[in-house]
Protein backbone atom coordinates (compact mmCIF):
# COMPACT_ATOMS: atom_id res chain seq x y z
CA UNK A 1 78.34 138.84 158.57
CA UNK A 2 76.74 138.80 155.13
CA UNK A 3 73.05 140.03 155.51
CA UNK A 4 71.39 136.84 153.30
CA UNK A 5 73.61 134.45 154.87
CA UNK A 6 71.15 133.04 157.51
CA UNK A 7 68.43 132.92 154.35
CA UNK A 8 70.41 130.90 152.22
CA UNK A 9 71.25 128.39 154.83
CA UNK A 10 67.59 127.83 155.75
CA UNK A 11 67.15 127.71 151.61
CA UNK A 12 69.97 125.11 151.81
CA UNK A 13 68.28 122.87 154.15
CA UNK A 14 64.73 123.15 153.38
CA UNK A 15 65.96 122.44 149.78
CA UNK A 16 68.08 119.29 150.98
CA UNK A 17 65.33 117.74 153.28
CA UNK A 18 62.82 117.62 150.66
CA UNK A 19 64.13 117.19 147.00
CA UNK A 20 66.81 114.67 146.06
CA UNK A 21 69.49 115.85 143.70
CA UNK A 22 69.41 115.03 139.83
CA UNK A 23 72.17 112.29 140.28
CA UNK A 24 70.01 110.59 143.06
CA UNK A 25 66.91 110.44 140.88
CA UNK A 26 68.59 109.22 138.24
CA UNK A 27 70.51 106.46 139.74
CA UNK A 28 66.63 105.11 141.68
CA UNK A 29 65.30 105.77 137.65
CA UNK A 30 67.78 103.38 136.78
CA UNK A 31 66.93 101.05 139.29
CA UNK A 32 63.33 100.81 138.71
CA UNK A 33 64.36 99.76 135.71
CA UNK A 34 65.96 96.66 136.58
CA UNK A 35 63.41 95.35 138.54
CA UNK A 36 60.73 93.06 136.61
CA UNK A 37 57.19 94.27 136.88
CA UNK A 38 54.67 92.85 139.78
CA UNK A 39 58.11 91.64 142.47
CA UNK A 40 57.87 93.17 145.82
CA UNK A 41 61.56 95.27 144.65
CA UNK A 42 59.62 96.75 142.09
CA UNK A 43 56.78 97.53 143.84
CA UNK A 44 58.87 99.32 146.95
CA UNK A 45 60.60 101.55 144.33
CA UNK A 46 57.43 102.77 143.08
CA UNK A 47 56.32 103.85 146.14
CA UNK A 48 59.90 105.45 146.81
CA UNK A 49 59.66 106.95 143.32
CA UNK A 50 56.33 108.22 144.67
CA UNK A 51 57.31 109.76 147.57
CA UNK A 52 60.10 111.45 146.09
CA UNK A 53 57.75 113.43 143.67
CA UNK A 54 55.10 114.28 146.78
CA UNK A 55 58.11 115.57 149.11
CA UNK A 56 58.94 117.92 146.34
CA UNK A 57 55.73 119.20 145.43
CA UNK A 58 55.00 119.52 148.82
CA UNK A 59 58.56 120.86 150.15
CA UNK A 60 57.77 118.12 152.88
CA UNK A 61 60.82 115.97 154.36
CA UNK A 62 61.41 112.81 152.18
CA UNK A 63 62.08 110.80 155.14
CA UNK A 64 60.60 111.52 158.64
CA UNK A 65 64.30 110.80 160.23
CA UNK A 66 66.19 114.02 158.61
CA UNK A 67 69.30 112.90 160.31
CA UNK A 68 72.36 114.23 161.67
CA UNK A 69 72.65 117.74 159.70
CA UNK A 70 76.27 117.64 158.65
CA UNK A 71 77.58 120.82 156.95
CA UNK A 72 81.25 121.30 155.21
CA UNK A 73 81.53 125.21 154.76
CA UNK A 74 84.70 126.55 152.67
CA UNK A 75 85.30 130.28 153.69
CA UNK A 76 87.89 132.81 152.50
CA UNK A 77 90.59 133.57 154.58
CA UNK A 78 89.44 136.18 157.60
CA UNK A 79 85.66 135.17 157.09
CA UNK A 80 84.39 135.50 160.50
CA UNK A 81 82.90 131.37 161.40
CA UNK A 82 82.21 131.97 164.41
CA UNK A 83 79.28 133.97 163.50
CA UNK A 84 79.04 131.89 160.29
CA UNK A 85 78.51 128.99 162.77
CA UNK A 86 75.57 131.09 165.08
CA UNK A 87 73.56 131.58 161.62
CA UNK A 88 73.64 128.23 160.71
CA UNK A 89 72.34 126.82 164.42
CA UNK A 90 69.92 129.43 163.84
CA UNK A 91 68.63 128.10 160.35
CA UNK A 92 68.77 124.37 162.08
CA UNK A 93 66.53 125.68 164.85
CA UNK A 94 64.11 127.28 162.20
CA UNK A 95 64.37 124.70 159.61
CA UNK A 96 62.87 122.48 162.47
CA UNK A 97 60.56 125.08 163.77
CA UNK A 98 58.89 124.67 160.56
CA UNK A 99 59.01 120.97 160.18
CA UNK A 100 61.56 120.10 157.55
CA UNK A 101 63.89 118.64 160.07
CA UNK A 102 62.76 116.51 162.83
CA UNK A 103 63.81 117.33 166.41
CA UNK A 104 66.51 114.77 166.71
CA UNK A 105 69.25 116.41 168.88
CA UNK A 106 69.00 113.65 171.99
CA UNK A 107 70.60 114.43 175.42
CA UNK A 108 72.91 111.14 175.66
CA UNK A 109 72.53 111.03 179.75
CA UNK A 110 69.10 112.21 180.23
CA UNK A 111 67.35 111.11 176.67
CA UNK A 112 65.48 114.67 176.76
CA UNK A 113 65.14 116.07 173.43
CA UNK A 114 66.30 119.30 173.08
CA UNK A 115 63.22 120.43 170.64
CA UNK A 116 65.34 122.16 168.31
CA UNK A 117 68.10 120.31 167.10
CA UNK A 118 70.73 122.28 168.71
CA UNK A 119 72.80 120.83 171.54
CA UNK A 120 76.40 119.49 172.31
CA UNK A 121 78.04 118.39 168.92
CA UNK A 122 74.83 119.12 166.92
CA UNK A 123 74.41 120.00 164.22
CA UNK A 124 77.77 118.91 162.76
CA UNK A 125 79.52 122.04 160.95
CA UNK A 126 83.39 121.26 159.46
CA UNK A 127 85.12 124.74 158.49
CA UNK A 128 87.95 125.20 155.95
CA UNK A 129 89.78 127.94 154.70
CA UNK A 130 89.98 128.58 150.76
CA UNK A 131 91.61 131.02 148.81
CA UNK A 132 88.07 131.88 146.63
CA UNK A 133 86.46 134.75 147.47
CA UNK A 134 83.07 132.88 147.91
CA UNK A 135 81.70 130.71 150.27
CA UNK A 136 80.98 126.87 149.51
CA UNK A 137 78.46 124.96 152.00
CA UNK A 138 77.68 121.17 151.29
CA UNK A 139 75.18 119.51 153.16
CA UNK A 140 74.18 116.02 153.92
CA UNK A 141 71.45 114.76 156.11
CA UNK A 142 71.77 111.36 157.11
CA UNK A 143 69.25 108.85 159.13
CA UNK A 144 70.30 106.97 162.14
CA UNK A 145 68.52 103.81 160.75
CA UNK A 146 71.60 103.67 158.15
CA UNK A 147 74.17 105.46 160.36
CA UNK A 148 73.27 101.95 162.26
CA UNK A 149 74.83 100.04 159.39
CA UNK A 150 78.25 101.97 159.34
CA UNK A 151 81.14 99.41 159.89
CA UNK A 152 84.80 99.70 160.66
CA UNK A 153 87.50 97.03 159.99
CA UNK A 154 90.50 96.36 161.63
CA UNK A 155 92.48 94.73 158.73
CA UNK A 156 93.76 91.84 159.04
CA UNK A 157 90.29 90.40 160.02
CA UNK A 158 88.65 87.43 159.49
CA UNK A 159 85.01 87.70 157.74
CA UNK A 160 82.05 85.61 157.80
CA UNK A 161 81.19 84.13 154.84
CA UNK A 162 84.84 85.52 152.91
CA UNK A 163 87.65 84.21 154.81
CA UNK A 164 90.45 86.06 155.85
CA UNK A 165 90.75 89.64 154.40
CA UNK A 166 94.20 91.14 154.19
CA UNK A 167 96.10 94.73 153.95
CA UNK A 168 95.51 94.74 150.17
CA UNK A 169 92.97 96.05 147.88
CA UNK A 170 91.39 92.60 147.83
CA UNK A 171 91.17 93.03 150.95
CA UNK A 172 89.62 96.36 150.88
CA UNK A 173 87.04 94.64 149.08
CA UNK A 174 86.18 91.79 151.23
CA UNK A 175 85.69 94.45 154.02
CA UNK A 176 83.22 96.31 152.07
CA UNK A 177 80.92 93.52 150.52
CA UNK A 178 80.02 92.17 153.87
CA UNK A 179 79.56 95.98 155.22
CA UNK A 180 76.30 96.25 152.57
CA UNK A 181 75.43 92.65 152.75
CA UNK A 182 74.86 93.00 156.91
CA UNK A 183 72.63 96.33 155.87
CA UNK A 184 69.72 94.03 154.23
CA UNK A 185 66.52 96.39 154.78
CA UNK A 186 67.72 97.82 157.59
CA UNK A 187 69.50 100.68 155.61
CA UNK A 188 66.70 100.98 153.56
CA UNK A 189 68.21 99.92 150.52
CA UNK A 190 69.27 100.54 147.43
CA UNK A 191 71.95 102.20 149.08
CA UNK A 192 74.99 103.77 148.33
CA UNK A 193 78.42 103.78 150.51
CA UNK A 194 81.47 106.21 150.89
CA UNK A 195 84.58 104.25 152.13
CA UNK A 196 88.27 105.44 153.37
CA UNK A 197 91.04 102.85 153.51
CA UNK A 198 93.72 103.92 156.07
CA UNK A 199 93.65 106.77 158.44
CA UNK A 200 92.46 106.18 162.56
CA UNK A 201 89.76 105.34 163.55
CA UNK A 202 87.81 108.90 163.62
CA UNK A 203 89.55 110.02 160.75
CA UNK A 204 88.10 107.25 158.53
CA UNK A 205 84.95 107.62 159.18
CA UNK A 206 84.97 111.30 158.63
CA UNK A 207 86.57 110.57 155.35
CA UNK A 208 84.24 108.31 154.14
CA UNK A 209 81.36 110.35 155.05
CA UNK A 210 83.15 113.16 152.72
CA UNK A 211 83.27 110.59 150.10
CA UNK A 212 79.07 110.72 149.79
CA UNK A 213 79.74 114.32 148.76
CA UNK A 214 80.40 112.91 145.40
CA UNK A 215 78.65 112.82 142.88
CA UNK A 216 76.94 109.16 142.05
CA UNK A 217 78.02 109.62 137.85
CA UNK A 218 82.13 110.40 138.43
CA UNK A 219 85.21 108.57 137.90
CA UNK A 220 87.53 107.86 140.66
CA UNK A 221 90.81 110.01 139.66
CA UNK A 222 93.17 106.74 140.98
CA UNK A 223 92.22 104.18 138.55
CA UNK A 224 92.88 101.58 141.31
CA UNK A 225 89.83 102.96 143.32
CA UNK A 226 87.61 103.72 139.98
CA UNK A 227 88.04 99.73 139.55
CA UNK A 228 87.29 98.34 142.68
CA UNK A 229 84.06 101.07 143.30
CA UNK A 230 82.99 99.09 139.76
CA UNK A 231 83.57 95.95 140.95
CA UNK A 232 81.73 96.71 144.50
CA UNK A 233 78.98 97.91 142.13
CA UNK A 234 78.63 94.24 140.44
CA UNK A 235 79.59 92.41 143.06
CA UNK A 236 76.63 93.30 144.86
CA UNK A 237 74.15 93.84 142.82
CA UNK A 238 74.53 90.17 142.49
CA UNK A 239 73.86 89.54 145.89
CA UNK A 240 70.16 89.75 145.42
CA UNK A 241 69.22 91.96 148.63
CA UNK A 242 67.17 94.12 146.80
CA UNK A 243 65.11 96.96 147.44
CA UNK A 244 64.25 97.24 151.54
CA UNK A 245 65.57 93.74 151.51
CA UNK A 246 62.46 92.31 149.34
CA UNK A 247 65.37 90.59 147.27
CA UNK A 248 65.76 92.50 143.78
CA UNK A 249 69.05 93.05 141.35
CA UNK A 250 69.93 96.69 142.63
CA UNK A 251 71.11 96.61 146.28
CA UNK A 252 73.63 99.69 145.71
CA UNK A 253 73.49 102.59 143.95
CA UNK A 254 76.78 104.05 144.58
CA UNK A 255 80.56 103.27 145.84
CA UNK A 256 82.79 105.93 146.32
CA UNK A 257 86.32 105.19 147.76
CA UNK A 258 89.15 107.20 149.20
CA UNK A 259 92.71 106.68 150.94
CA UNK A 260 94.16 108.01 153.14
CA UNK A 261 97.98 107.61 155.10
CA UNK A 262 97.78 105.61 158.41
CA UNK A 263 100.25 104.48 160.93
CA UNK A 264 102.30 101.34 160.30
CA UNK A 265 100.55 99.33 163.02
CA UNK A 266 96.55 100.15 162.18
CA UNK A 267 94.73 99.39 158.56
CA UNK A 268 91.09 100.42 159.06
CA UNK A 269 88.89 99.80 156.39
CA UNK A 270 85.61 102.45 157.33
CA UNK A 271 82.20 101.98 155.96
CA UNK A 272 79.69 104.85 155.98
CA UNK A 273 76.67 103.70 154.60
CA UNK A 274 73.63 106.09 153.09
CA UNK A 275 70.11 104.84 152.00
CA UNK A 276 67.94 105.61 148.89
CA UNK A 277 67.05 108.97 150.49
CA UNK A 278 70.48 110.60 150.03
CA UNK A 279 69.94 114.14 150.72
CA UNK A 280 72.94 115.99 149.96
CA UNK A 281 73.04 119.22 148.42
CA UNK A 282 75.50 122.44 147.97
CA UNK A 283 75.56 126.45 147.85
CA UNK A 284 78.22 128.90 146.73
CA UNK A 285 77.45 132.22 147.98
CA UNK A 286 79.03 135.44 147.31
CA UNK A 287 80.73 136.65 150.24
CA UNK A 288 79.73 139.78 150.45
CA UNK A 289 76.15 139.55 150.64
CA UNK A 290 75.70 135.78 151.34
CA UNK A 291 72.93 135.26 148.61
CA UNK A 292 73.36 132.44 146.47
CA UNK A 293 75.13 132.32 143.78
CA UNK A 294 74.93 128.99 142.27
CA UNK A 295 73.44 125.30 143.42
CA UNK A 296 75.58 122.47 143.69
CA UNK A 297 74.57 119.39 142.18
CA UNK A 298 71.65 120.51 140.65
CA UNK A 299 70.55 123.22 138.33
CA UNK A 300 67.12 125.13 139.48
CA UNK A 301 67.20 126.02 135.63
CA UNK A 302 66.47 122.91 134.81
CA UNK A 303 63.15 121.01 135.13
CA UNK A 304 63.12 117.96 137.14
CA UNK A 305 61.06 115.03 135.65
CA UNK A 306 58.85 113.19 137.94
CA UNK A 307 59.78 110.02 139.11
CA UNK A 308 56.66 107.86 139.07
CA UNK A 309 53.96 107.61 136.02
CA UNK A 310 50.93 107.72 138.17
CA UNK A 311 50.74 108.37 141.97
CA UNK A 312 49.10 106.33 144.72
CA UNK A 313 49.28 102.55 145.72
CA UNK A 314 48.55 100.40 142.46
CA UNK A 315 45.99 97.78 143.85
CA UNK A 316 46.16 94.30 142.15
CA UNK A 317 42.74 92.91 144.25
CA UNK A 318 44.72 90.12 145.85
CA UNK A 319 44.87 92.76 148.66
CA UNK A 320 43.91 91.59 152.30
CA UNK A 321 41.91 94.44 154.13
CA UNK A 322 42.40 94.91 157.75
CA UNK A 323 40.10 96.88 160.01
CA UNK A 324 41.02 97.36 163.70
CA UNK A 325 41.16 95.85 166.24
CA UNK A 326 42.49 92.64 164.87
CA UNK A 327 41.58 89.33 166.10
CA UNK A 328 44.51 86.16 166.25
CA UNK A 329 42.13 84.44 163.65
CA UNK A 330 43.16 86.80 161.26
CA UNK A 331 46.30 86.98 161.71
CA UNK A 332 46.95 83.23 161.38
CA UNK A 333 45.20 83.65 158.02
CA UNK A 334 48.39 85.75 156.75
CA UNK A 335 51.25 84.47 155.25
CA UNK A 336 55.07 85.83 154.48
CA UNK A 337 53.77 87.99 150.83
CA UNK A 338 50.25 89.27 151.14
CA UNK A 339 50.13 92.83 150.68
CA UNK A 340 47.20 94.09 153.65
CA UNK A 341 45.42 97.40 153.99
CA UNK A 342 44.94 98.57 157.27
CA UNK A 343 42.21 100.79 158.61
CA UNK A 344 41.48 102.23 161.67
CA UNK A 345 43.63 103.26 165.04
CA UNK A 346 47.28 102.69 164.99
CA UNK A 347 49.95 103.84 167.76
CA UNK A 348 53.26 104.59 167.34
CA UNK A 349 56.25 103.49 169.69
CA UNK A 350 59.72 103.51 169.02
CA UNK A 351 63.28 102.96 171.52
CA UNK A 352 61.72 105.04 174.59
CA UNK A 353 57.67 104.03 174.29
CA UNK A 354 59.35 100.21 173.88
CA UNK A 355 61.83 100.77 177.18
CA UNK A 356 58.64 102.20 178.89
CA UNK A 357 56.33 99.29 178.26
CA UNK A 358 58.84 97.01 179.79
CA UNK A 359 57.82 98.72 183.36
CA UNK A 360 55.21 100.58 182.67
CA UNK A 361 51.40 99.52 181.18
CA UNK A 362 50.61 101.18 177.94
CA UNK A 363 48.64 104.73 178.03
CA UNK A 364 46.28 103.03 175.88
CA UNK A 365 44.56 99.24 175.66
CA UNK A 366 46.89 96.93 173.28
CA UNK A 367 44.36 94.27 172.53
CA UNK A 368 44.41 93.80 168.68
CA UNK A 369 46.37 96.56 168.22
CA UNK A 370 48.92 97.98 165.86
CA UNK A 371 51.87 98.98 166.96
CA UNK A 372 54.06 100.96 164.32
CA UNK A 373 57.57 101.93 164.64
CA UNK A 374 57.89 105.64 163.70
CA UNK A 375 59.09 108.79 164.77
CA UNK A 376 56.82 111.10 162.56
CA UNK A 377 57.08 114.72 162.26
CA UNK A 378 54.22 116.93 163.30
CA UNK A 379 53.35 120.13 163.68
CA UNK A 380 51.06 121.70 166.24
CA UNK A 381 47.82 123.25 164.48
CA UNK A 382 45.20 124.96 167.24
CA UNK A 383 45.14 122.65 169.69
CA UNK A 384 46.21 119.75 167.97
CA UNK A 385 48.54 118.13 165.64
CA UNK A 386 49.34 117.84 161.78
CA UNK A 387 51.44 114.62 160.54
CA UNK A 388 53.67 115.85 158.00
CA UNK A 389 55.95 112.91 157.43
CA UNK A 390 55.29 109.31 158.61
CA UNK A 391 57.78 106.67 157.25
CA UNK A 392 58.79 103.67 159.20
CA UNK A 393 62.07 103.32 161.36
CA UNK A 394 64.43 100.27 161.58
CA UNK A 395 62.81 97.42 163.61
CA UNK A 396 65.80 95.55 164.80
CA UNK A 397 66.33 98.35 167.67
CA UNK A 398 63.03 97.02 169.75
CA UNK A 399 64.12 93.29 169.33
CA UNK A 400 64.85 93.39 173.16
CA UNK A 401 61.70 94.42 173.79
CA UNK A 402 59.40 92.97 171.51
CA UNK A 403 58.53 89.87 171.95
CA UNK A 404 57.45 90.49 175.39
CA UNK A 405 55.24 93.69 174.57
CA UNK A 406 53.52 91.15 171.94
CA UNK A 407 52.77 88.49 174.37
CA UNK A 408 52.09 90.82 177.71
CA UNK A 409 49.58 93.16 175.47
CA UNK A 410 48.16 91.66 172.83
CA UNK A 411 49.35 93.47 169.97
CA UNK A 412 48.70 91.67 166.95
CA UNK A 413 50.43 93.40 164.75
CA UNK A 414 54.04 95.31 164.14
CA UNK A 415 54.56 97.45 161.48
CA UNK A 416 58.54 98.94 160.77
CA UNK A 417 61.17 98.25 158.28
CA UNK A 418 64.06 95.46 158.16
CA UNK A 419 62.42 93.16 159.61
CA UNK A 420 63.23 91.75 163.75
CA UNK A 421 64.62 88.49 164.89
CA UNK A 422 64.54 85.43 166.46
CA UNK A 423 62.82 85.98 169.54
CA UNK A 424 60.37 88.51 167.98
CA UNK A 425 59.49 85.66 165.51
CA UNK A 426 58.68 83.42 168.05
CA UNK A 427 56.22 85.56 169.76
CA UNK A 428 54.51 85.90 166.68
CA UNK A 429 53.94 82.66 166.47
CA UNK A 430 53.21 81.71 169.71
CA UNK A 431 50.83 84.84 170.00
CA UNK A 432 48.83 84.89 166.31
CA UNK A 433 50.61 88.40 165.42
CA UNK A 434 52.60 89.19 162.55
CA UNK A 435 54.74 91.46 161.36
CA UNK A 436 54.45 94.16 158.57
CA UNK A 437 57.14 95.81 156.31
CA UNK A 438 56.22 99.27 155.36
CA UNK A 439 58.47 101.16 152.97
CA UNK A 440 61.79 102.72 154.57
CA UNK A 441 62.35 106.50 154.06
CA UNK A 442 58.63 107.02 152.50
CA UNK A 443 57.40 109.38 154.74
CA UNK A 444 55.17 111.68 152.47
CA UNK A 445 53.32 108.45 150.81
CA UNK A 446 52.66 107.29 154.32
CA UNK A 447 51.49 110.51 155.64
CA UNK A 448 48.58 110.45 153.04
CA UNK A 449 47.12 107.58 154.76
CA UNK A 450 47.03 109.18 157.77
CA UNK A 451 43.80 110.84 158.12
CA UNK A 452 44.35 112.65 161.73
CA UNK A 453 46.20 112.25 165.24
CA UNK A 454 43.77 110.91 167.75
CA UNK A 455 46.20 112.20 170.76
CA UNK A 456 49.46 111.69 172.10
CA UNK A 457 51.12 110.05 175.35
CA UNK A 458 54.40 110.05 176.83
CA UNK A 459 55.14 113.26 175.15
CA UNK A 460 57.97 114.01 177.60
CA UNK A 461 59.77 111.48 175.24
CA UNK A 462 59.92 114.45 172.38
CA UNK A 463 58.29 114.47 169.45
CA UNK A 464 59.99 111.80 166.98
CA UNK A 465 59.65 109.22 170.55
CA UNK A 466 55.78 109.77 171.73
CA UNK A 467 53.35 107.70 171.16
CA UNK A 468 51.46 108.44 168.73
CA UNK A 469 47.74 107.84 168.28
CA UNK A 470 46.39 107.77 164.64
CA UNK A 471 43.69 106.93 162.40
CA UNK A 472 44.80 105.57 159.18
CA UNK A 473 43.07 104.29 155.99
CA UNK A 474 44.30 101.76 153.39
CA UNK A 475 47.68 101.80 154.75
CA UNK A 476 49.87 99.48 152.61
CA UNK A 477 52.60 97.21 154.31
CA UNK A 478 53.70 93.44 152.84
CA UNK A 479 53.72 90.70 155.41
CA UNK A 480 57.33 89.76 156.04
CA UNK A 481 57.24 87.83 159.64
CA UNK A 482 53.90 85.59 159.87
CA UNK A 483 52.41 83.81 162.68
CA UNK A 484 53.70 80.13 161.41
CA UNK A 485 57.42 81.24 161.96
CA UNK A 486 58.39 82.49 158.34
CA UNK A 487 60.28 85.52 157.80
CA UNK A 488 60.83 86.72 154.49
CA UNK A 489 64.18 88.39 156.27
CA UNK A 490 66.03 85.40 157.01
CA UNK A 491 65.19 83.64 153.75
CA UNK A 492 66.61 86.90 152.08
CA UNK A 493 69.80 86.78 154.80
CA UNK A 494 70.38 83.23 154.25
CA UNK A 495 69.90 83.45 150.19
CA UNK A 496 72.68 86.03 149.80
CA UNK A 497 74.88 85.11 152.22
CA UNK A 498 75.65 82.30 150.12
CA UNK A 499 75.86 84.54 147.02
CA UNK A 500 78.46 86.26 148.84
CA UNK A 501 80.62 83.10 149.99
CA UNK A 502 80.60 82.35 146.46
CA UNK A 503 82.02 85.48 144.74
CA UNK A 504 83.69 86.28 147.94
CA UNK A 505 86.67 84.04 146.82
């Protein structure tokens, strides 16, 4: 086994986790662009353009949910991958040791977290033979909140909103436009998707995973696919989704098809959607030694120009300040578009704290509380704990559970991403609580308003599922579900659903 290989696989990921490629930047550049100064789309993407620059300087993970690691490793013929595959478990296991991965390897029967990221089936590592003499490892980290959005089609299907979609390339696209339209915030959008036509059902989704490996900039090689990834690309950017949902004119940064042969009898059409934070990066190493010989997708040569102008959340003073613990007056003050600052204790809870609350009372007293769904990443210091990433995770998950941990506890209000439904927007209501919409996949921006960890319960849940006990200052989230039973979600839902009936035809 080459001596440097295990070094330049931890390089590899620590390098993936917290710097997005050149293509990546450039593509969110040329969103911010489109969006006119002082809309909520244009105010998310400066905080995302923010966060990108901190996670670099910092070498901090963009997005507290580092995914599923996925590698694709090209070997020369006789390469030994067995113990190619040991040295990369090993650089998971230490990548996360140090905190640029989150411990997200889940037993599916038990729910224990294994600590490490190492378990049955992770992390994911594809093999191939090549005739190079060099070895060629892509990686891609990618979040369960838009692994949630992923679709497959069975084709000939009929779609909501677009009628009956067919075994043709129109039909292709009819499958794909509702596939980003049902992501909304919830994949933390702008987004980008990799799509297969044909194959089975596993086989499709692995090739349209392989499709993100692609660069954002190229040109489809069948000029079929290069025209109907362009027309995706207009399509819906018309649809008026917008970034995290706020509504906007860049919904999608990226559609990259492939096909491949299927059986006569099955036409899947397979959707792998990525968000904003699309960490995928490459090494070539020489076989030999296993030091690196070159960087995919970007060059180190090169400087990388920083994303955002100035740094830190630009205040208009039409801000509404929030100290804990909130009273139901306030609340019923809010409305669906103030922009609040919140100050003082916050807890975390995510799928297991929300499943425990159903049975259990809370480790902690509720009443005018914040509850905020995330799964940071710490690290132990002494005797306590660091946050070193702290963005929000998809809402829609605790929808079961919400409305009844609003009314039974008192918490007035939710902070996550995506925005929850119609039961959750009852309670609300009924209780004088509202809901919050913090920036998806901004983990180092949110971490600076974190200003220590207070404790921690349930810790037997692992890391990314304890709650969490913090105290925050000035932390920035837009009010998107208010206590008088608007949500800026289904007015967003509603508006381009209709955009996409009509250029659906």
């Amino acid at each position: 086994m080459p001596t440097a290989f295990f070094d330049s696989v931890l390089a590899l990921i620590v390098k993936t986790s917290t710097d997005l490629p050149p293509d990546v930047r450039t593509a969110m550049k040329v969103a911010m662009g489109e969006e006119p100064a002082g809309t909520r789309s244009s105010q998310a993407l400066s905080i995302i353009a923010q966060n990108i620059d901190l996670a670099a300087d910092c070498e901090g993970a963009i997005c507290q949910d580092t995914g599923m690691p996925t590698f694709e490793v090209k070997t020369p013929v006789g390469a030994n991958q067995i113990l190619m595959k040991k040295q990369i478990r090993e650089a998971v296991a230490e990548a996360t040791r140090r905190g640029k991965l989150r411990p997200n390897s889940v037993d599916s029967i038990t729910g224990e977290n294994s600590g490490n990221n190492l378990g049955p089936g992770t992390p994911i590592v594809h093999f191939e033979q090549w005739e190079k003499d060099e070895i060629e490892i892509k990686l891609i980290l990618k979040g369960g909140g838009c692994e949630n959005t992923n679709a497959q089609y069975s084709v000939p299907v009929e779609l909501p909103n677009l009628g009956r979609a067919d075994r043709t390339i129109e039909g292709v696209r009819k499958c794909i436009l509702p596939a980003v339209w049902n992501a909304q915030g919830k994949g933390c959008a702008p987004g980008a998707v990799g799509v297969c036509i044909g194959g089975d059902r596993t086989s499709g989704y692995v090739h349209a995973k392989e499709q993100l490996f692609r660069t954002l900039d190229d040109i489809n090689p069948d000029p079929r696919l290069a025209e109907l990834e362009a027309s995706i690309m207009g399509e819906v950017n018309k649809l008026g989704i917008g970034a995290m949902g706020f509504g906007g004119r860049t919904s999608l940064i990226g559609c990259k098809i492939g096909a491949i042969n299927r059986l006569p009898a099955s036409f899947f059409v397979s959707v792998a959607y990525d968000c904003w934070a699309f960490r995928r990066l490459g090494v070539v190493l020489d076989s030999r030694t296993g030091e690196i010989t070159r960087w995919l997708y970007r060059d180190p040569a090169q400087p990388v120009a920083a994303m955002a102008d100035q740094m830190g959340f630009q205040r208009t003073g039409r801000e509404v300040v929030l100290k804990t613990p909130l009273t139901e007056a306030q609340m019923r003050e809010l409305k669906v578009g103030d922009v609040v600052l919140v100050s003082g204790h916050v807890n975390t809870g995510r799928d297991a704290v929300h499943a425990h609350l159903t049975k259990h009372d809370p480790p902690v007293d509720l009443s005018g509380s914040v509850l905020y769904h995330c799964g940071p990443v710490v690290v132990k210091e002494g005797e306590g704990w660091r946050v070193t990433a702290a963005g929000p995770t998809t809402s829609i998950r605790e929808e079961p559970y919400q409305a009844d941990i609003i009314r039974r506890f008192g918490v007035r209000a939710v902070i996550g991403k995506g925005g929850m439904g119609a039961k959750t927007l009852a309670a609300l209501k009924e209780s004088g609580a509202v809901y919050l919409n913090a920036i998806g996949g901004a983990a180092q921006f949110y971490a600076r308003s974190i200003d220590r960890v207070e404790g921690v319960s349930l810790l037997e849940f692992g890391t990314p599922e304890a709650m969490w006990h913090l105290a925050v200052t000035d932390f920035p989230a837009i009010v998107t579900m208010d206590a008088h039973g608007n949500s800026l979600h289904k007015d967003i839902e509603q508006d381009s659903a209709r955009e996409l009936a009509s250029i659906g035809g």
